[in-house]
C-alpha atoms as a PDB file:
ATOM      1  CA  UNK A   1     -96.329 131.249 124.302  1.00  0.00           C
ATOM      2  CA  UNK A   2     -96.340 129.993 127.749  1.00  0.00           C
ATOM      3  CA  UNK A   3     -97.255 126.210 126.235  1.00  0.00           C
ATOM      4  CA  UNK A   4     -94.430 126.261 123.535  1.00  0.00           C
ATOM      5  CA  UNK A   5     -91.916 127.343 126.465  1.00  0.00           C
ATOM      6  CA  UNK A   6     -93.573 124.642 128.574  1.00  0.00           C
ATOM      7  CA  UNK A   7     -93.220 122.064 125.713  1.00  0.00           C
ATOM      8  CA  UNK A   8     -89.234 123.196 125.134  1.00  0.00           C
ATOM      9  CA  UNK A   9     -88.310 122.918 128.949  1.00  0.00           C
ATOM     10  CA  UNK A  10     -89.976 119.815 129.124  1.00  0.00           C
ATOM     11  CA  UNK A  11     -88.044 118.600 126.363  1.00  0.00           C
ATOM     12  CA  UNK A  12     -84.450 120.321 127.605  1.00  0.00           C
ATOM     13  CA  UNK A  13     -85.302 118.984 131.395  1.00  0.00           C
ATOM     14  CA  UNK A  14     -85.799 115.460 129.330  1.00  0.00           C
ATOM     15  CA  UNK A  15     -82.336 115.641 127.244  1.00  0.00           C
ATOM     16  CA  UNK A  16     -80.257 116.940 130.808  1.00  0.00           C
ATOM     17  CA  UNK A  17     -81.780 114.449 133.222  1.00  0.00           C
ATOM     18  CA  UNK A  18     -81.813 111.301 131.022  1.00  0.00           C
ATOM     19  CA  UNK A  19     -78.847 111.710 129.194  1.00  0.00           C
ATOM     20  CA  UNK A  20     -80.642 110.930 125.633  1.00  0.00           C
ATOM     21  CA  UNK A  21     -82.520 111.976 123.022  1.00  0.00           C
ATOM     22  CA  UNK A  22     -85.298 109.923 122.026  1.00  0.00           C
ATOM     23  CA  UNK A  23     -86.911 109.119 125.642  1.00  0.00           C
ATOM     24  CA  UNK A  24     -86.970 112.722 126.333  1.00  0.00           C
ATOM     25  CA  UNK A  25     -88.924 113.419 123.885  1.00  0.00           C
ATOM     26  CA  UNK A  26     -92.109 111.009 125.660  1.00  0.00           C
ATOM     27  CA  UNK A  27     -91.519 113.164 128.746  1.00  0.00           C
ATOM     28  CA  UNK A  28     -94.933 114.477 130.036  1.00  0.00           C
ATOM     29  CA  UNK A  29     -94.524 117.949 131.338  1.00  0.00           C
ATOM     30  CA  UNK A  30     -96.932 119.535 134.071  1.00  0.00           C
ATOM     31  CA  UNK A  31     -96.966 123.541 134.672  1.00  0.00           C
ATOM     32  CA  UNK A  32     -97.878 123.220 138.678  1.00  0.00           C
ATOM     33  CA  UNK A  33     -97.632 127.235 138.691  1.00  0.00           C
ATOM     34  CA  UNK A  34     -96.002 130.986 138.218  1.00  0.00           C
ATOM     35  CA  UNK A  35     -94.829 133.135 140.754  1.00  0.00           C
ATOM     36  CA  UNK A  36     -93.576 136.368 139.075  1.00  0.00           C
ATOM     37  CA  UNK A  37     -90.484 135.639 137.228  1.00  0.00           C
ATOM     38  CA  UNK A  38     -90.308 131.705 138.481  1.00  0.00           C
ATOM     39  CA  UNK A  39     -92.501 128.463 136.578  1.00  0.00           C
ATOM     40  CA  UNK A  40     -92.733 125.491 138.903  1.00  0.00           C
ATOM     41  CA  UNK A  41     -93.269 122.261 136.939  1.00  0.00           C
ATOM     42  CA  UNK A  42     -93.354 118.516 137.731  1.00  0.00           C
ATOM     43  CA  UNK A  43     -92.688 115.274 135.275  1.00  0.00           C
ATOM     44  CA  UNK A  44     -91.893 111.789 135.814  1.00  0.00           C
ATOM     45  CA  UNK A  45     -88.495 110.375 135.353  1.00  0.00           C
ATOM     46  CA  UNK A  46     -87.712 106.158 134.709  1.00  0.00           C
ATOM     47  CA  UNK A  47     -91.181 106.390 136.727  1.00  0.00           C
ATOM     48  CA  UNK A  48     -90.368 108.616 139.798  1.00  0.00           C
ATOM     49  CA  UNK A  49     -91.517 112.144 140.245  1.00  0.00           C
ATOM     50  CA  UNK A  50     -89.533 115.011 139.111  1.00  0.00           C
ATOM     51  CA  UNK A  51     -90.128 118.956 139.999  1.00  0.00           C
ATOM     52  CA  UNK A  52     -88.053 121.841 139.254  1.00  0.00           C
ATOM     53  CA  UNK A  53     -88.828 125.398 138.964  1.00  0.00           C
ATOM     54  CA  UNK A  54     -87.436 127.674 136.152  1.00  0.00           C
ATOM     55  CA  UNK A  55     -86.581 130.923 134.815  1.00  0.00           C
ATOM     56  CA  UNK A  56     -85.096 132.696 131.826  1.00  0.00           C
ATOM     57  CA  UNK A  57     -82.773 135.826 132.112  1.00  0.00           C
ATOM     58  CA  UNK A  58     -83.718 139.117 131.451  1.00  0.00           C
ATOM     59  CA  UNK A  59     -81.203 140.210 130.433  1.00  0.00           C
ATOM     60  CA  UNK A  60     -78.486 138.311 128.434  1.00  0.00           C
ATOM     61  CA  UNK A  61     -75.209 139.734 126.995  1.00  0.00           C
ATOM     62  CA  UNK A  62     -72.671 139.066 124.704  1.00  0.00           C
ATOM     63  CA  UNK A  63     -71.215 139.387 121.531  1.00  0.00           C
ATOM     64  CA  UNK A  64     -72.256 136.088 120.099  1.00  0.00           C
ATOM     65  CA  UNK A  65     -74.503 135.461 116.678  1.00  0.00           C
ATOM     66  CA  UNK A  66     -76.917 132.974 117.731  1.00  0.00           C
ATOM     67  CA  UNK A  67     -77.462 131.139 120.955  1.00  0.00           C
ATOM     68  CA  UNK A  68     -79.848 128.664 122.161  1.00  0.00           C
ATOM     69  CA  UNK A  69     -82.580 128.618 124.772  1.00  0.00           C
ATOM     70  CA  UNK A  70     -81.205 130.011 128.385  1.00  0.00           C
ATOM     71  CA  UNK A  71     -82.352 128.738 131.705  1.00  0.00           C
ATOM     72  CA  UNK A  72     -81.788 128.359 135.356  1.00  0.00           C
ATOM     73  CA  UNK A  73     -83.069 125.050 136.962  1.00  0.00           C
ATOM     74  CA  UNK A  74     -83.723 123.960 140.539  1.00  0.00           C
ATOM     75  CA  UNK A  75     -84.368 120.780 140.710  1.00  0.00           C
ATOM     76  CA  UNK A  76     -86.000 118.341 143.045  1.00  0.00           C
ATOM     77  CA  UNK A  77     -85.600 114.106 143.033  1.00  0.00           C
ATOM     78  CA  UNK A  78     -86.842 112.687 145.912  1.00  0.00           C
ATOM     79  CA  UNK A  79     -87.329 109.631 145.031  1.00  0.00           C
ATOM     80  CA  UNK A  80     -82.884 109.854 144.865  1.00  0.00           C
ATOM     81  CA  UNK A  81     -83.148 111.928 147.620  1.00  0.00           C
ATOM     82  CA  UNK A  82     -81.966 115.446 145.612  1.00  0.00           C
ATOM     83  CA  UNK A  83     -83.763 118.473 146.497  1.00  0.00           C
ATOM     84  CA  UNK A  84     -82.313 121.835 145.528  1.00  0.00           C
ATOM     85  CA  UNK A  85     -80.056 120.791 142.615  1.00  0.00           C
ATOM     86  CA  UNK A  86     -78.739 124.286 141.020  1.00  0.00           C
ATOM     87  CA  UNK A  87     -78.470 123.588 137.152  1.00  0.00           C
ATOM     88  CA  UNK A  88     -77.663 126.679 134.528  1.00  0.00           C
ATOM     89  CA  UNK A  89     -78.427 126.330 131.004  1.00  0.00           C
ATOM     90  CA  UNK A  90     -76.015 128.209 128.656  1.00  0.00           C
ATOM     91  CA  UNK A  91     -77.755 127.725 124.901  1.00  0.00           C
ATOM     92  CA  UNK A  92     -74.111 127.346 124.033  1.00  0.00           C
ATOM     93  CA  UNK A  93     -71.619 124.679 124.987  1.00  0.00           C
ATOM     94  CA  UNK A  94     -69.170 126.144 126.910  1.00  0.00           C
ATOM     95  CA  UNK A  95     -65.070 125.564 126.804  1.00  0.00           C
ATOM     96  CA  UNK A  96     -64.190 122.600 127.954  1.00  0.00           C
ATOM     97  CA  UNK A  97     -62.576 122.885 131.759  1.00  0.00           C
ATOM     98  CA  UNK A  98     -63.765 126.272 132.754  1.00  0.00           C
ATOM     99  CA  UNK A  99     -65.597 127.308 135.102  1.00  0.00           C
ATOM    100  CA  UNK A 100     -69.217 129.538 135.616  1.00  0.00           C
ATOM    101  CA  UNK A 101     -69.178 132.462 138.252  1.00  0.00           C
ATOM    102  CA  UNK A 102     -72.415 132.880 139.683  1.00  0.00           C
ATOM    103  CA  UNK A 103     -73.665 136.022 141.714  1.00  0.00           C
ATOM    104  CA  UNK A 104     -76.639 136.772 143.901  1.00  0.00           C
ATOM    105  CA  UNK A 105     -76.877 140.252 144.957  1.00  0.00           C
ATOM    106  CA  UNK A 106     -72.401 140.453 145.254  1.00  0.00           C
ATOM    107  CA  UNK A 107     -72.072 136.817 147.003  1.00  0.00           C
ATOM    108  CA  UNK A 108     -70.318 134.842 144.225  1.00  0.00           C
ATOM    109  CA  UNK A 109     -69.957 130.897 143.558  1.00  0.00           C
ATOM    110  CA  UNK A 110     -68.411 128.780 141.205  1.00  0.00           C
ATOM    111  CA  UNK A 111     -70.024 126.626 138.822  1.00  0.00           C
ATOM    112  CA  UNK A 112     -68.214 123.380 136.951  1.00  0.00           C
ATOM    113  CA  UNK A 113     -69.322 123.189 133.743  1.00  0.00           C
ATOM    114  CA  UNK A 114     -70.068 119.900 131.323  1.00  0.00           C
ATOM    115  CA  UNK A 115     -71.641 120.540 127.615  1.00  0.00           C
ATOM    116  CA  UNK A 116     -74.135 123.621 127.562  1.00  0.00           C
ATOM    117  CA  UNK A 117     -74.511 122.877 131.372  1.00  0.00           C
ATOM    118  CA  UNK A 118     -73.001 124.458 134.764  1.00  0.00           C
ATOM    119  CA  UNK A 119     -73.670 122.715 138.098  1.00  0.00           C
ATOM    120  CA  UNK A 120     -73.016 123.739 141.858  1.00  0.00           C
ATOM    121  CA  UNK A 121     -71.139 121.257 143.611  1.00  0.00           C
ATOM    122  CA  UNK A 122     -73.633 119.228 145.839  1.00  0.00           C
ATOM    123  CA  UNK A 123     -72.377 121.133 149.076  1.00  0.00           C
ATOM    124  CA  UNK A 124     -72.793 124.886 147.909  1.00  0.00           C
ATOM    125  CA  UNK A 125     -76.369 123.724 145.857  1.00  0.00           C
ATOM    126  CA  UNK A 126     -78.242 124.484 149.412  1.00  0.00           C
ATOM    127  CA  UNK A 127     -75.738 128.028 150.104  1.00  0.00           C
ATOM    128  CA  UNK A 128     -77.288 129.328 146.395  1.00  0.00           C
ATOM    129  CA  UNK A 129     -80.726 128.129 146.990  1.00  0.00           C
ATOM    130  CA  UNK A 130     -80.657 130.175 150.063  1.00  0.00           C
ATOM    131  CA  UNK A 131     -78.850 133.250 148.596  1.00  0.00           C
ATOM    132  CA  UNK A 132     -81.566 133.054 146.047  1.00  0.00           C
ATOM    133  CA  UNK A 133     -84.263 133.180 148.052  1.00  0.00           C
ATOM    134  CA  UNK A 134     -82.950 136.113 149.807  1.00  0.00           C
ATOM    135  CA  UNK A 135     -81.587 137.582 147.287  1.00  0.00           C
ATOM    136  CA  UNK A 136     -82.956 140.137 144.601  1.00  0.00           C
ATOM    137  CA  UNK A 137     -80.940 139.462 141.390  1.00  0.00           C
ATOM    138  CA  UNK A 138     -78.258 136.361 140.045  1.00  0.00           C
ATOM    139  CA  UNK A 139     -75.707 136.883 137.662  1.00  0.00           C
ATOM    140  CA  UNK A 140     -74.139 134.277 135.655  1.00  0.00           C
ATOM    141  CA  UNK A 141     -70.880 134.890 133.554  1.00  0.00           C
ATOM    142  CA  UNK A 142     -69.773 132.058 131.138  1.00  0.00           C
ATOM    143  CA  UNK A 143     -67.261 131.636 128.133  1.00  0.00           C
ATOM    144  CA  UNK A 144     -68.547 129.699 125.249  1.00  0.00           C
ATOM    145  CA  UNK A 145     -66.535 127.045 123.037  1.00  0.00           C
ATOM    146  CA  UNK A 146     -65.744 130.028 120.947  1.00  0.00           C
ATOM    147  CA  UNK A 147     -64.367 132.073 123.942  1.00  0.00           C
ATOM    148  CA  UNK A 148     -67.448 134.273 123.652  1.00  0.00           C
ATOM    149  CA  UNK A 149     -67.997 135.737 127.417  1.00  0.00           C
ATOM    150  CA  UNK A 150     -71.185 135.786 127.854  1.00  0.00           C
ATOM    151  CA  UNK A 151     -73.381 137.628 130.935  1.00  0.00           C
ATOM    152  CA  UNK A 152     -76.673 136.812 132.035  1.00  0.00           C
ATOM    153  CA  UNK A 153     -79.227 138.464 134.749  1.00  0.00           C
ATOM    154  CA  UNK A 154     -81.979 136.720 136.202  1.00  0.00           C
ATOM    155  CA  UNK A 155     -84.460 138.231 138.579  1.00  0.00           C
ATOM    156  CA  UNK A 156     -85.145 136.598 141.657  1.00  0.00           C
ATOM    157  CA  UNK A 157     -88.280 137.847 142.416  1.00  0.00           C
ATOM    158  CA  UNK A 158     -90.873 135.053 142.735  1.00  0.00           C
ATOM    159  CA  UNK A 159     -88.488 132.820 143.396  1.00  0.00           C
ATOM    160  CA  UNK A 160     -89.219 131.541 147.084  1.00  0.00           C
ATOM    161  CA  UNK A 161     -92.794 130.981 146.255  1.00  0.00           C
ATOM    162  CA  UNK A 162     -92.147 128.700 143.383  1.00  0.00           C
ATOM    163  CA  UNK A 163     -89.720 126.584 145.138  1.00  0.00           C
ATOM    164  CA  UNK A 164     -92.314 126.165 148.008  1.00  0.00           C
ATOM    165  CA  UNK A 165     -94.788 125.010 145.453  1.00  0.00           C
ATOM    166  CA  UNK A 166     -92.042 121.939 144.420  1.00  0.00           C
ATOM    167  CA  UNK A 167     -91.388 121.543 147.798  1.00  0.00           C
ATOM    168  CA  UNK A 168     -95.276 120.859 148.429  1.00  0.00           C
ATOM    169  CA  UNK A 169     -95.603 118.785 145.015  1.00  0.00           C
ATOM    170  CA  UNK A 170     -91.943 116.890 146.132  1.00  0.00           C
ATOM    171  CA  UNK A 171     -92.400 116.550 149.626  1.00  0.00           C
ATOM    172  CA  UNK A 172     -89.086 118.301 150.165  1.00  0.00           C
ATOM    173  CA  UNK A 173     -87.586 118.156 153.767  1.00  0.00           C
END
């Protein structure tokens, strides 16, 4: 179970970081860790090293038929110099031009959202990374293509260990 997740991160990390299909699918995958609800990987990218920690909710609602894989990403990059990148992963593309709302134990942000992706902009991405580490709980609340509204809860818990194992594996500042 815990391969066959590995192996379909590895492949989704591939498809939202290069932008294409077929290299992503050569992408090497490395499981550095879990810390309660949080996986820390690593991978290489065009040749530099990549590490991101992720989890699935648990807890996802909606009144939708089917729906793809759901994740939330942090990401590090240092060889770009990105540590901390906040990525959400719907399993559903959502409308075009709206927006995410995410919230970690009642502080709220707002995600932009491209494809089955929502990002922080690059000046809240360190504000969520700290909410989450203090944090118990995230919430993220998302309307699909269809105008489905969809609500998903994440636990937190593990959360600040797995990031300092990326951090170690990253050298993050």
């Amino acid at each position: 179970m815990l391969a066959r997740k590995t192996v379909r991160l590895g492949l989704l990390m591939g498809f939202l970081t290069l932008g294409t299909t077929a290299p992503a699918l050569a992408q090497q995958v490395n499981t550095l860790g879990t810390s309660q609800d949080w996986t820390a990987y690593t991978m290489t990218e065009n040749g530099q090293k990549v590490c991101y920690v992720a989890s699935q909710p648990k807890k996802d609602e909606g009144n939708y038929t089917a729906r793809g894989d759901i994740y939330a990403l942090i990401t590090h990059r240092p060889a770009r110099g990105q540590f901390g990148v906040v990525t959400i992963y719907a399993g559903y593309p959502y409308k075009s031009g709206s927006s995410v709302d995410l919230e970690i134990d009642k502080t709220g942000f707002q995600l932009f959202t491209e494809g089955e992706t929502a990002w922080a902009s690059d000046e809240m991405d360190k504000k969520i990374v700290a909410a989450m580490k203090r944090g118990t709980s995230m919430v993220v609340k998302g309307t699909s293509s269809k105008g489905t509204a969809t609500r998903d809860t994440y636990s937190l818990r593990g959360i600040t260990a797995a990031l300092g194992t990326i951090d170690k594996a990253c050298g993050s500042r």
